[in-house]
N, C-alpha and C. Protein backbone atom coordinates (compact mmCIF):
# COMPACT_ATOMS: atom_id res chain seq x y z
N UNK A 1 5.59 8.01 12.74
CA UNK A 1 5.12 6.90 11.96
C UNK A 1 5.58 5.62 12.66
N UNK A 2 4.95 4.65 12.79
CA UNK A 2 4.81 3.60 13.30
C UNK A 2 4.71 2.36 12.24
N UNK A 3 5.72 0.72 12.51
CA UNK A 3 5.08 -0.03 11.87
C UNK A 3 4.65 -1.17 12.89
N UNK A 4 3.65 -1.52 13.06
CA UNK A 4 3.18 -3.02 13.77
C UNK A 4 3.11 -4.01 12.81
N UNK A 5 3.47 -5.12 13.47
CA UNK A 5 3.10 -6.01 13.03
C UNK A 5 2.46 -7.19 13.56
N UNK A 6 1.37 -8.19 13.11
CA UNK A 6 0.14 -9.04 13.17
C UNK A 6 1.50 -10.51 13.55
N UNK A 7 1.76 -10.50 12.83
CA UNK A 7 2.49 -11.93 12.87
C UNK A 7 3.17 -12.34 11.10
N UNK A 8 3.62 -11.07 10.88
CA UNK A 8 4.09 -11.41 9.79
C UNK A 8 5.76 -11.63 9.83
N UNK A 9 6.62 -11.70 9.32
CA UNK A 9 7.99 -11.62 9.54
C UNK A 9 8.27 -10.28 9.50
N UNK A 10 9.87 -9.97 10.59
CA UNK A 10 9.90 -8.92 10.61
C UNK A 10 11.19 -8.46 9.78
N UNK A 11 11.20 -8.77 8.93
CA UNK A 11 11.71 -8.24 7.65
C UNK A 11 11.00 -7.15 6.59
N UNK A 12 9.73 -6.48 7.23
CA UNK A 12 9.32 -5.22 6.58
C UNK A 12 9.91 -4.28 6.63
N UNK A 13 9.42 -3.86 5.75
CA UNK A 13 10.24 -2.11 5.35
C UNK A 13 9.43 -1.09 4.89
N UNK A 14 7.80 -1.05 4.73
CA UNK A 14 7.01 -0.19 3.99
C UNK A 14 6.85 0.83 5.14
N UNK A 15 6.17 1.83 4.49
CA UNK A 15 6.04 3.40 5.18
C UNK A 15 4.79 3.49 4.26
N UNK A 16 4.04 4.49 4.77
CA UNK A 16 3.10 5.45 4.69
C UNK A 16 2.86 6.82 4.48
N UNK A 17 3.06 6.70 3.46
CA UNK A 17 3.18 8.73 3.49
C UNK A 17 2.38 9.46 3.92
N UNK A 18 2.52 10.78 4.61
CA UNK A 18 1.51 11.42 4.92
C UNK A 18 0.46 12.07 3.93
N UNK A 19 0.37 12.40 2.92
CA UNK A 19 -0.77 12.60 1.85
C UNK A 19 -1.51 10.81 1.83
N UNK A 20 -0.95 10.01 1.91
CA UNK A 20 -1.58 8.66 1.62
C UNK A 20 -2.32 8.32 3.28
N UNK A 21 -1.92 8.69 4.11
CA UNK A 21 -2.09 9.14 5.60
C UNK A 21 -3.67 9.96 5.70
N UNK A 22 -3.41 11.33 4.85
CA UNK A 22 -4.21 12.28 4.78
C UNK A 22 -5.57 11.95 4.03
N UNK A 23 -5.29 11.11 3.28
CA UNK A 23 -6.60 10.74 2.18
C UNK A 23 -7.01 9.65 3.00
N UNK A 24 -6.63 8.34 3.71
CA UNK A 24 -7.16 7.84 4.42
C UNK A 24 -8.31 8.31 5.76
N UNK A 25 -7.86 8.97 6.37
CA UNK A 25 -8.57 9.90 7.24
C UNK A 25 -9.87 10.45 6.15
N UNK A 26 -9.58 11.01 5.35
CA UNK A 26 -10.84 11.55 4.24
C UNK A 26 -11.75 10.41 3.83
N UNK A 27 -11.16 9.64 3.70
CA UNK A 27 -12.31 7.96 3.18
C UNK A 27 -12.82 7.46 4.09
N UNK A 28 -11.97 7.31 5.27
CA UNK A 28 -13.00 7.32 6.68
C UNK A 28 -13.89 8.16 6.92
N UNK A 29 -13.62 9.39 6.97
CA UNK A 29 -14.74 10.09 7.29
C UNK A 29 -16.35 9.97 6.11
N UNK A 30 -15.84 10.36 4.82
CA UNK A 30 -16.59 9.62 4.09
C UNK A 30 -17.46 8.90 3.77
N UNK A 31 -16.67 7.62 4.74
CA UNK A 31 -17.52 6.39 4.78
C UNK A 31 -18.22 5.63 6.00
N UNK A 32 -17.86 6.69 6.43
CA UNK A 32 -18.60 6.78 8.27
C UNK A 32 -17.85 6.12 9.55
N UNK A 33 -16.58 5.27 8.94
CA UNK A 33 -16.30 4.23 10.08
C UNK A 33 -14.66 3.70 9.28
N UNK A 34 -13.95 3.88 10.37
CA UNK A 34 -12.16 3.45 9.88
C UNK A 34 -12.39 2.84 8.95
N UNK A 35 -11.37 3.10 7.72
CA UNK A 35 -11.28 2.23 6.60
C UNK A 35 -9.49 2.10 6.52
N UNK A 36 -9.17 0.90 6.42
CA UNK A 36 -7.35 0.76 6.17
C UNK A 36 -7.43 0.39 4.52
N UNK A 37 -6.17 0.49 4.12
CA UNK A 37 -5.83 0.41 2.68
C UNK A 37 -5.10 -1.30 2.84
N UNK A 38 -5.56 -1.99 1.90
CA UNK A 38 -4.96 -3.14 1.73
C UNK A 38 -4.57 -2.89 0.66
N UNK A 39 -2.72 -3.36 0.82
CA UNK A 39 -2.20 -3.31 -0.50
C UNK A 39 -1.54 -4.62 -0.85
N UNK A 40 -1.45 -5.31 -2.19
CA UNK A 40 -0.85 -6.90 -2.60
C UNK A 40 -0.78 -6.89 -4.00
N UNK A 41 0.80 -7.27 -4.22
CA UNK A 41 1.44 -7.87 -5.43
C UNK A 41 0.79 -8.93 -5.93
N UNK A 42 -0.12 -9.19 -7.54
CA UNK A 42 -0.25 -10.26 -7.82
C UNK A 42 0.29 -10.21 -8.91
N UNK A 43 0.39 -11.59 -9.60
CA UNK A 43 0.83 -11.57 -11.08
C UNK A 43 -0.02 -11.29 -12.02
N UNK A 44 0.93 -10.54 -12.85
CA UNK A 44 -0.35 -10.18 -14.08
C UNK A 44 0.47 -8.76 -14.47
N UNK A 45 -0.89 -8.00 -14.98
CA UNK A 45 -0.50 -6.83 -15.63
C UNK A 45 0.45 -6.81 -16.88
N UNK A 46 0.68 -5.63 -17.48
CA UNK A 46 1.75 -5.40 -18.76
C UNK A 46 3.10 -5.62 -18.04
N UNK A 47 3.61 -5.64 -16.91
CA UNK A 47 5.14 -6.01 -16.86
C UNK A 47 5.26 -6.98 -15.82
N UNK A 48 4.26 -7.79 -15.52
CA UNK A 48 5.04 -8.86 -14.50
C UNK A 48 4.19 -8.80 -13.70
N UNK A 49 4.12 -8.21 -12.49
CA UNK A 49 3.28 -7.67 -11.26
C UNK A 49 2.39 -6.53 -11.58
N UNK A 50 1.60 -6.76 -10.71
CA UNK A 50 0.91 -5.75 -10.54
C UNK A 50 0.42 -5.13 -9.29
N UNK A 51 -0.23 -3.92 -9.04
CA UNK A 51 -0.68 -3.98 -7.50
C UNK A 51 -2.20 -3.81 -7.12
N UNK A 52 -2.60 -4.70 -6.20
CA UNK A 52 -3.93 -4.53 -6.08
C UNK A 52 -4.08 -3.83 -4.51
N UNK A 53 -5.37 -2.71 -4.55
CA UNK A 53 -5.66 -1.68 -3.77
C UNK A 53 -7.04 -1.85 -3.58
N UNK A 54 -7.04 -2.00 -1.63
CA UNK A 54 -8.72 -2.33 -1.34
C UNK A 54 -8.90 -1.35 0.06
N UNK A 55 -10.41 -1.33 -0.18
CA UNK A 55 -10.33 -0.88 1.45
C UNK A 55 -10.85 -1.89 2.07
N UNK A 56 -10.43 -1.93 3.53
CA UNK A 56 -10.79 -2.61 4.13
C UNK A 56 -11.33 -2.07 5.78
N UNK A 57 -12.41 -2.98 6.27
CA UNK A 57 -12.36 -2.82 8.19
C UNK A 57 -11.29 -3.55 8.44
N UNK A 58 -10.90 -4.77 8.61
CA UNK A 58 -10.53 -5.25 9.14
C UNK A 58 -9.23 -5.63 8.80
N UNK A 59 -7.86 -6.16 9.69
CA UNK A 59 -6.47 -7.07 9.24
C UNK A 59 -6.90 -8.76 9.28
N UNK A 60 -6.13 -8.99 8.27
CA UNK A 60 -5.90 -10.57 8.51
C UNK A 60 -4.83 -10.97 9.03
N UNK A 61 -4.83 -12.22 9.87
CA UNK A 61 -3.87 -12.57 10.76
C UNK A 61 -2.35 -12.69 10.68
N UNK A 62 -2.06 -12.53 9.04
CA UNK A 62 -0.75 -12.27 8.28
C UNK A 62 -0.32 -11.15 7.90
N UNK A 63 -1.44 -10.64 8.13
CA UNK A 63 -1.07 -8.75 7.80
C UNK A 63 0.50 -7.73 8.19
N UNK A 64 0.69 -6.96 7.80
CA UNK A 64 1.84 -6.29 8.48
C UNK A 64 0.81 -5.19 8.41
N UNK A 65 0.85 -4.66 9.89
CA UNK A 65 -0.10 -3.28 9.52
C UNK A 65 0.79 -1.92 9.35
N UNK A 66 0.52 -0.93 8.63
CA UNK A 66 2.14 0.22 8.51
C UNK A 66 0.65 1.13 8.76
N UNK A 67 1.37 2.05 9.76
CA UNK A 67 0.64 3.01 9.92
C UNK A 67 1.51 4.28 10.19
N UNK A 68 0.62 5.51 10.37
CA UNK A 68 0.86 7.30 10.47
C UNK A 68 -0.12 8.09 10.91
N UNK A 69 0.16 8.80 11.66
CA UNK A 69 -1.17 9.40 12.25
C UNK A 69 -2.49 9.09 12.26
N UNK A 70 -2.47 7.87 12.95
CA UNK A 70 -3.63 7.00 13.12
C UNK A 70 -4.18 6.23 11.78
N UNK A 71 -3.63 6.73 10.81
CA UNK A 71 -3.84 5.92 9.63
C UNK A 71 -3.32 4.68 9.48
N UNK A 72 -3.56 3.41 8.69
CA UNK A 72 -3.32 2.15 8.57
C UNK A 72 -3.28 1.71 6.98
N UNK A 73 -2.70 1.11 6.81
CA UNK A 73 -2.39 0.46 5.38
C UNK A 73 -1.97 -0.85 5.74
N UNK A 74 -2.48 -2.32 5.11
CA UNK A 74 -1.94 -3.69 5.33
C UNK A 74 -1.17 -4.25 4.26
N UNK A 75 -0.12 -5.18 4.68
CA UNK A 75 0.13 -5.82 3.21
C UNK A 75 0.36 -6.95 4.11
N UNK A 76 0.17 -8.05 3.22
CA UNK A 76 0.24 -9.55 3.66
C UNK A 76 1.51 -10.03 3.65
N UNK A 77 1.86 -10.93 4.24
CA UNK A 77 2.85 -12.00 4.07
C UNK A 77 3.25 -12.47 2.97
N UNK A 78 2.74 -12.77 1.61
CA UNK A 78 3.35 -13.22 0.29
C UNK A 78 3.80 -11.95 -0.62
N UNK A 79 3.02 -10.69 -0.39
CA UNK A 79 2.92 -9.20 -1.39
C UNK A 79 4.46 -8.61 -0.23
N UNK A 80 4.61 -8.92 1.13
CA UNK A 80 5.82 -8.48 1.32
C UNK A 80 7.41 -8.29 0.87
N UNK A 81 7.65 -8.93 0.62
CA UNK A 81 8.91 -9.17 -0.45
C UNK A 81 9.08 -8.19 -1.29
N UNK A 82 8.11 -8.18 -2.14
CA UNK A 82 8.24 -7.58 -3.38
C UNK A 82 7.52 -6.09 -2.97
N UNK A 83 7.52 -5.40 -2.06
CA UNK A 83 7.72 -4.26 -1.54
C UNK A 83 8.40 -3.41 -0.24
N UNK A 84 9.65 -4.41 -0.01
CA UNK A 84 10.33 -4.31 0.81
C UNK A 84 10.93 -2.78 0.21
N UNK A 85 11.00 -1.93 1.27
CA UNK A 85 11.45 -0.40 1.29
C UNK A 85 10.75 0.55 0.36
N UNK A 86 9.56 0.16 0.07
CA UNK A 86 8.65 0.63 -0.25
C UNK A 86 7.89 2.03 0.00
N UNK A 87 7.67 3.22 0.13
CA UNK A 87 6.58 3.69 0.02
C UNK A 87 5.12 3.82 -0.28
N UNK A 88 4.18 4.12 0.34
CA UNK A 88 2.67 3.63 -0.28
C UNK A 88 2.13 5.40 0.03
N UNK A 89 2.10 5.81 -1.35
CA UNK A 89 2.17 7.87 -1.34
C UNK A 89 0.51 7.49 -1.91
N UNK A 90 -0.22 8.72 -1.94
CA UNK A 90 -1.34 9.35 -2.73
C UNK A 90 -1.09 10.61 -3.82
N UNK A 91 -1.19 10.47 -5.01
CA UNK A 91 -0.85 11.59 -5.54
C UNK A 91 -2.08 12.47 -5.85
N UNK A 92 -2.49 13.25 -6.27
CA UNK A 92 -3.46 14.38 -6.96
C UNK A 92 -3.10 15.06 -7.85
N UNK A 93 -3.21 14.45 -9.01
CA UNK A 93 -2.33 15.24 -9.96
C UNK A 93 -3.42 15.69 -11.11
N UNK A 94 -3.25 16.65 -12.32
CA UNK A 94 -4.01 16.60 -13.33
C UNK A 94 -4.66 15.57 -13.78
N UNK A 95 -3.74 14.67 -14.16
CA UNK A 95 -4.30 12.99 -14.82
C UNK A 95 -4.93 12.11 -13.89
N UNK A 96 -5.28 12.75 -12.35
CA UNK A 96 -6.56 12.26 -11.75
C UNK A 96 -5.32 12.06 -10.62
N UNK A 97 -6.30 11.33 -9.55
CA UNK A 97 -5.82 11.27 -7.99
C UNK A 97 -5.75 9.54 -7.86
N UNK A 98 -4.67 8.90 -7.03
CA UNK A 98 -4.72 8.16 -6.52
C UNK A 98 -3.42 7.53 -5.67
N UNK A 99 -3.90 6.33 -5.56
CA UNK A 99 -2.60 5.96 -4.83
C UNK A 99 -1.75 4.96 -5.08
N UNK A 100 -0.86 5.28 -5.17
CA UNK A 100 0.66 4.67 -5.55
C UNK A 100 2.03 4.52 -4.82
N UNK A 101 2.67 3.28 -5.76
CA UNK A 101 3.45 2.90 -4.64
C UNK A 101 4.99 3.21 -5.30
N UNK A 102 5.55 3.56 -4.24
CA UNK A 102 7.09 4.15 -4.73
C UNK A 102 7.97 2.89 -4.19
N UNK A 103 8.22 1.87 -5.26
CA UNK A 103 9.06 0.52 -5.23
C UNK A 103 10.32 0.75 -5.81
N UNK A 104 11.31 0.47 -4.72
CA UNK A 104 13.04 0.90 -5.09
C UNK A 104 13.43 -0.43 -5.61
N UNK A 105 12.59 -1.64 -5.15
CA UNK A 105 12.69 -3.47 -6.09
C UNK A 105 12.40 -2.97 -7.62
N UNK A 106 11.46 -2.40 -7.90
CA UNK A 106 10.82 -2.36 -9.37
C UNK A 106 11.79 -1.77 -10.71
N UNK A 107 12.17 -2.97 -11.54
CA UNK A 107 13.06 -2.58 -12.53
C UNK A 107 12.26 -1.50 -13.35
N UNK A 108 11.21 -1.90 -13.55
CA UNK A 108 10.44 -1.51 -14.52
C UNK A 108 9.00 -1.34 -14.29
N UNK A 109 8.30 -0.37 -15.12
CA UNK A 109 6.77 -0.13 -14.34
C UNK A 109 6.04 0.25 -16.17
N UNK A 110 4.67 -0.37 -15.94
CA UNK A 110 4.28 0.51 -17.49
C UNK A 110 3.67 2.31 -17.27
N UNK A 111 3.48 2.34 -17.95
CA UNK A 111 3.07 3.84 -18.07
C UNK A 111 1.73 4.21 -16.86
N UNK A 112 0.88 3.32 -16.29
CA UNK A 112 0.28 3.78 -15.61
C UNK A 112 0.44 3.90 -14.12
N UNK A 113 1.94 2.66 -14.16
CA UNK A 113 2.77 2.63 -12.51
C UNK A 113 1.77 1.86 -12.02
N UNK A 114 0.66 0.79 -12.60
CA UNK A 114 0.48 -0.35 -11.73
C UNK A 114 0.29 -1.18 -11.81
N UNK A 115 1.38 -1.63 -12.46
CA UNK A 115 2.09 -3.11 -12.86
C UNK A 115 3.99 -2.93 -12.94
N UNK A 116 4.59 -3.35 -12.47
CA UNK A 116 5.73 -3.36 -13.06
C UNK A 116 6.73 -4.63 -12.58
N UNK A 117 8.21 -5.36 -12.54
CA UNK A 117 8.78 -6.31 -13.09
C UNK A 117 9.67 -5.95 -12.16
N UNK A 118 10.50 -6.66 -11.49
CA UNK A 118 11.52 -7.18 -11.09
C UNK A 118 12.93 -7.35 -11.80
């Protein structure tokens, strides 16, 4: 696992799990052509923050790119902070599939884990 970075500060700490790795590769193929995961803290939600999840082609010039077996995930320059030592996993579970982030900052999270507080 690898992290590059665009020109963001190098005070990151996120990772990529390999199931979140593994499902990327699957949405690419999917969708015919590389897709990276953009991930960013905004305000809002039931506890404070929340996290917003996109796909994307392309990085922006603030990006931190975190990648794993050729897979890519971005987070920007302002959403950094507030996922410093972070994980960014995929789960598949009964109550449906997706992807989530394992935050060791996060006091608190609501019941659906995507929003939580400082």
């Amino acid at each position: 696992m690898t992290t590059t970075q665009l020109s963001a500060p190098a005070t990151a700490d996120v990772s990529l799990s390999e199931s979140a790795a593994r499902r990327l590769h699957a949405l690419s193929a999917v969708e015919g052509r590389p897709v990276m995961l953009r991930v960013a803290v905004e305000g809002g939600g039931c506890s404070g923050f929340q996290y917003q999840f996109d796909l994307v082609e392309a990085a922006q010039d603030d990006d931190l790119r975190v990648e794993r077996d050729g897979a890519a995930a971005l987070v920007d320059e302002v959403s950094l902070p507030f996922l410093k030592g972070s994980v960014i996993d995929f789960v598949d579970e009964l109550a449906g599939a997706e992807f989530r982030i394992r935050n060791p900052n996060a006091k608190s999270s609501c019941g659906c884990g995507v929003s939580f507080s400082i």
